[in-house]
Protein backbone atom coordinates (compact mmCIF):
# COMPACT_ATOMS: atom_id res chain seq x y z
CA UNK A 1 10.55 0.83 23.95
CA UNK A 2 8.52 1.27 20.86
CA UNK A 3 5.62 -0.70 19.96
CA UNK A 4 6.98 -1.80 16.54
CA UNK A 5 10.01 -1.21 15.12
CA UNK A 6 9.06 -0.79 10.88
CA UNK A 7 12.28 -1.59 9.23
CA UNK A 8 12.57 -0.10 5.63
CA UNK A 9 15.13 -0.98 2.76
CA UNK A 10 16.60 1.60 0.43
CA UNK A 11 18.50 1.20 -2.72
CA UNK A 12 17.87 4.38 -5.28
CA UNK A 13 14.58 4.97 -5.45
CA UNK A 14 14.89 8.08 -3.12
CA UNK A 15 11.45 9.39 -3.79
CA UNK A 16 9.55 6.74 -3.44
CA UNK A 17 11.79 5.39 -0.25
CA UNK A 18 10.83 9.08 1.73
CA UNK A 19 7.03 8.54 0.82
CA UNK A 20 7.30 4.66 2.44
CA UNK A 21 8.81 6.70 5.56
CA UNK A 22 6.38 9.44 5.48
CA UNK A 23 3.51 6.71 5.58
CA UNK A 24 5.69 4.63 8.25
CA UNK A 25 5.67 8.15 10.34
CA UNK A 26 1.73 8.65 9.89
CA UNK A 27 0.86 5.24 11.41
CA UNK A 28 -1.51 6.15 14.59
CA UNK A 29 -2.24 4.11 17.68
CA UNK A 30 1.13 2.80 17.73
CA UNK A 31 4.50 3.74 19.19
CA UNK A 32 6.94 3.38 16.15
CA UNK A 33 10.49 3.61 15.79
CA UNK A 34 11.31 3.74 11.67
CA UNK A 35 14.63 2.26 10.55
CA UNK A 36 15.73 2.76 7.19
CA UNK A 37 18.49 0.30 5.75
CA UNK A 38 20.09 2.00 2.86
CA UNK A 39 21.94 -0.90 0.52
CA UNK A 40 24.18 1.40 -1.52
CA UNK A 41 22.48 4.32 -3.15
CA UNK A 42 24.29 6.32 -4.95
CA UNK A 43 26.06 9.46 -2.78
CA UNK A 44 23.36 12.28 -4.38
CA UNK A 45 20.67 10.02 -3.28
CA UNK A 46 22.02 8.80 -0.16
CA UNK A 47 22.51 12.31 0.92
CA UNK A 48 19.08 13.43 -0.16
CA UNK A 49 17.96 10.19 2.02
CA UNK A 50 20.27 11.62 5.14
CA UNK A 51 19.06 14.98 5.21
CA UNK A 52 15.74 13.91 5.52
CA UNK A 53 15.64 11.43 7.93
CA UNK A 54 18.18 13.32 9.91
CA UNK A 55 15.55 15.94 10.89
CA UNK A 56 13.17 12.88 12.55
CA UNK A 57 13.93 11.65 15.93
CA UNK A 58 11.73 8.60 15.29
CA UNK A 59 13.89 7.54 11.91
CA UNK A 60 17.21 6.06 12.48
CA UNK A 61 19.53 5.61 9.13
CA UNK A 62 21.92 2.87 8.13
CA UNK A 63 23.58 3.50 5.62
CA UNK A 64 26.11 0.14 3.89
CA UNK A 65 28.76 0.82 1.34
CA UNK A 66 27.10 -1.83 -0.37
CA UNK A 67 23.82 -4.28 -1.17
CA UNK A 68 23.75 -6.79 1.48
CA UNK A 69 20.66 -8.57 0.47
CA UNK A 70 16.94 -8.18 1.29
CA UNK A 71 17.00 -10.51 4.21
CA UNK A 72 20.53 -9.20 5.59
CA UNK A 73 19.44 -6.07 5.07
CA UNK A 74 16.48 -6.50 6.97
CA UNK A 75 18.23 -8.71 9.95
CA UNK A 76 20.48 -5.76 10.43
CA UNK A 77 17.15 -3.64 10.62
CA UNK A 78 15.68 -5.66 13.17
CA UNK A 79 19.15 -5.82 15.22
CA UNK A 80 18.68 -2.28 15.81
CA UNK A 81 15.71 -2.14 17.34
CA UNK A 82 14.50 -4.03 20.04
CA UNK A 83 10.35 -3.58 19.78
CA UNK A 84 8.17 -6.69 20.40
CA UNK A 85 6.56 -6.54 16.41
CA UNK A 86 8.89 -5.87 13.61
CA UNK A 87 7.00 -4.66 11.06
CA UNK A 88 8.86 -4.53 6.90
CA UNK A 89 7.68 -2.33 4.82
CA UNK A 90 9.19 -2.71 0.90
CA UNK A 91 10.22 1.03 0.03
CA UNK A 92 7.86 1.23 -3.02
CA UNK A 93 4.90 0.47 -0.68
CA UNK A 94 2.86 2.70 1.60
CA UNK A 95 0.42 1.74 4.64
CA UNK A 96 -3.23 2.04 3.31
CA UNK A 97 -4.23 3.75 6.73
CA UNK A 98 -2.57 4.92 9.48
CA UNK A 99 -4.11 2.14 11.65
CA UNK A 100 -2.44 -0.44 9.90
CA UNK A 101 0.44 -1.09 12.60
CA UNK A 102 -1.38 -1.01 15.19
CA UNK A 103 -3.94 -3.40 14.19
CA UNK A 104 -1.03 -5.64 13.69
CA UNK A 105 0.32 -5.04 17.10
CA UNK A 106 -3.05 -5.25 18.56
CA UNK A 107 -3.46 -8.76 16.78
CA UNK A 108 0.20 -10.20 17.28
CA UNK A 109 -0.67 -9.27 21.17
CA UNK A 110 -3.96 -10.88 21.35
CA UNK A 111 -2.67 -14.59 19.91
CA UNK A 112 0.42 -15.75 21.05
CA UNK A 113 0.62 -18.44 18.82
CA UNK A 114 0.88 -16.23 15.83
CA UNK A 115 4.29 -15.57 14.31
CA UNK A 116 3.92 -13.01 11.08
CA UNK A 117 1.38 -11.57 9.50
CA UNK A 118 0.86 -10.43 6.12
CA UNK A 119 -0.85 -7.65 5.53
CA UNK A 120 -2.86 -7.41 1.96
CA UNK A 121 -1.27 -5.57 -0.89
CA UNK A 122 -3.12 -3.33 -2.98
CA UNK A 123 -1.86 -2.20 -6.18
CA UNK A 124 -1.24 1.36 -5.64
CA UNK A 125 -3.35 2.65 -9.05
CA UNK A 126 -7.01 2.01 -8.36
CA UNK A 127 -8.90 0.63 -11.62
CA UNK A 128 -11.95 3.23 -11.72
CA UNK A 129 -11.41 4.20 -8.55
CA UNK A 130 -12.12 0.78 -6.92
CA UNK A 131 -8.97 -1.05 -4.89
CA UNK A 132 -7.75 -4.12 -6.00
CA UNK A 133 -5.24 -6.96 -4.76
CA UNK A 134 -1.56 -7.15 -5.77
CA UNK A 135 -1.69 -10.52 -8.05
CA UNK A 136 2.46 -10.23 -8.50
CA UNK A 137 2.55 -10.07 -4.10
CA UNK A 138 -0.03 -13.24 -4.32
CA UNK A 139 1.91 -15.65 -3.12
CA UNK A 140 -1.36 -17.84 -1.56
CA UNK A 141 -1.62 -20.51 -3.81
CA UNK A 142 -5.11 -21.54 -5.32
CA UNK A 143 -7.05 -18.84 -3.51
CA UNK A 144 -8.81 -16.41 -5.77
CA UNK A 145 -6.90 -13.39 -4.66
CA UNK A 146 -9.71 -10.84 -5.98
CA UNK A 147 -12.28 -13.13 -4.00
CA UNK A 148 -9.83 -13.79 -0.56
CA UNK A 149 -7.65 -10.49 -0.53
CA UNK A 150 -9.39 -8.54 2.50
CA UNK A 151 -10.13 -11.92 4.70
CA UNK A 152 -7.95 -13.14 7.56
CA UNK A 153 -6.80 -16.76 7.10
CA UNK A 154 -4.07 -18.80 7.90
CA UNK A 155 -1.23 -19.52 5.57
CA UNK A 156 1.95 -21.44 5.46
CA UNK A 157 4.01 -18.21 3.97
CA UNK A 158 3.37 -14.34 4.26
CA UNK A 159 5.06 -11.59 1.45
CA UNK A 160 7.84 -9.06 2.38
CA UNK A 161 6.12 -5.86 0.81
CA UNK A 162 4.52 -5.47 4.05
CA UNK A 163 4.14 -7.93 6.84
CA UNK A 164 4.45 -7.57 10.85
CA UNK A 165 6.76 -10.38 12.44
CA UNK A 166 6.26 -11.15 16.42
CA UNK A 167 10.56 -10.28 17.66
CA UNK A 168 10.49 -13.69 19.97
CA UNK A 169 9.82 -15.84 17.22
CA UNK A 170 11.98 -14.13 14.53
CA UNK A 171 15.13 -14.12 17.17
CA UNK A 172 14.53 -17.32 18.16
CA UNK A 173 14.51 -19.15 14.43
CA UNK A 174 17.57 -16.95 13.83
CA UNK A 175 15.78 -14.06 11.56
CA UNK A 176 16.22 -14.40 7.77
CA UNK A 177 18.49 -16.66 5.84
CA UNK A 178 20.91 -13.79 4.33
CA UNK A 179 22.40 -16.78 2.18
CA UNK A 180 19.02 -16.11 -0.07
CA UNK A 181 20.45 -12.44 -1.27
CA UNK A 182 16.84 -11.99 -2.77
CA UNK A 183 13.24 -14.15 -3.18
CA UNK A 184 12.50 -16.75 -1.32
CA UNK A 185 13.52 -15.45 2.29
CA UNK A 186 9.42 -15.40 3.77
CA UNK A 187 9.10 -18.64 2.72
CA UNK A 188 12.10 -19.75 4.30
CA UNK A 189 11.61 -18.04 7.39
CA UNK A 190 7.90 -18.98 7.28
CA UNK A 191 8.92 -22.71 7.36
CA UNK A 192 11.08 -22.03 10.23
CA UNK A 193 8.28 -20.60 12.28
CA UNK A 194 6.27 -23.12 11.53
CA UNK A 195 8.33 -25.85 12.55
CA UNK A 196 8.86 -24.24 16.03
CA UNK A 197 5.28 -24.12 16.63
């Protein structure tokens, strides 16, 4: 069994979907099993999509006739795997290094009582060269994202464009709310964790 299973969403956006998988496939350290859930491309794209991740035994493809949702789509990822860290990656994001899931693994391992993690998002142009946060994936209230973006803290939500969730504790809350369609489904399922403990 893998070490993490990183589920990623497609709808259009070939290109940019086959670079997230590329960087998925790069990640070092870790076992990885990638599992792209395609929400309805159109059939040129979808077959661009196929042919790809066809030639990859580590990429498994699911393709829906139509958009289920972010969340659904991303409970139907995690349904076919079976690793103990799920990691989501949003299909117009890459990893910043290929030790990225494995540092999550590592971490998830090493405290129990930890159920996501949210890894920080760096917008992909750097200004002058220099990397800076995300502010539209800052979702961590009155913290000065420039000032807080690299620490580790603790939060009451984590953000979807890239985030490693421990499998007991998703299962056992029951995974996403696919009622939400899109927005809101980390904070949902954050609040769930939470109240389990």
């Amino acid at each position: 069994m893998p070490d993490a299973d990183i589920i990623i969403l497609s709808w259009g956006r070939i290109g940019d979907t086959l670079d997230a998988i590329r960087s998925a496939l790069d990640q070092d350290g870790a076992d990885i099993s990638v599992i792209v859930v395609d929400q309805g491309s159109e059939p040129e794209s979808l077959t661009r999509l196929s042919d790809y991740c066809v030639q990859r035994s580590e990429v498994r493809l699911i393709a829906n006739a139509r958009n289920v949702g972010v969340p659904g789509g991303r409970n139907q990822g995690a349904a076919a795997g079976g690793s103990e860290t799920i990691i989501i990656l949003d299909n117009d994001a890459v990893f910043a290094s290929p030790q990225c899931v494995r540092r999550a693994v590592e971490r998830l391992r090493s405290q129990p009582e930890i159920g996501a993690l949210s890894f920080a998002v760096e917008c992909f142009d750097r200004l002058d060269g220099v990397a800076t946060p995300d502010l539209s994936s800052w979702v961590y209230g009155a913290r000065n994202a420039v000032e807080w973006w690299r620490k580790c803290f603790q939060e009451r939500k984590f953000v979807g464009v890239g985030a490693a969730l421990r499998r007991s504790a998703f299962e056992e809350v029951g995974g996403f709310d696919p009622g939400l369609f899109f927005l809101h489904e980390e904070e949902d399922l954050s609040e769930r964790l939470i109240n389990r403990g």
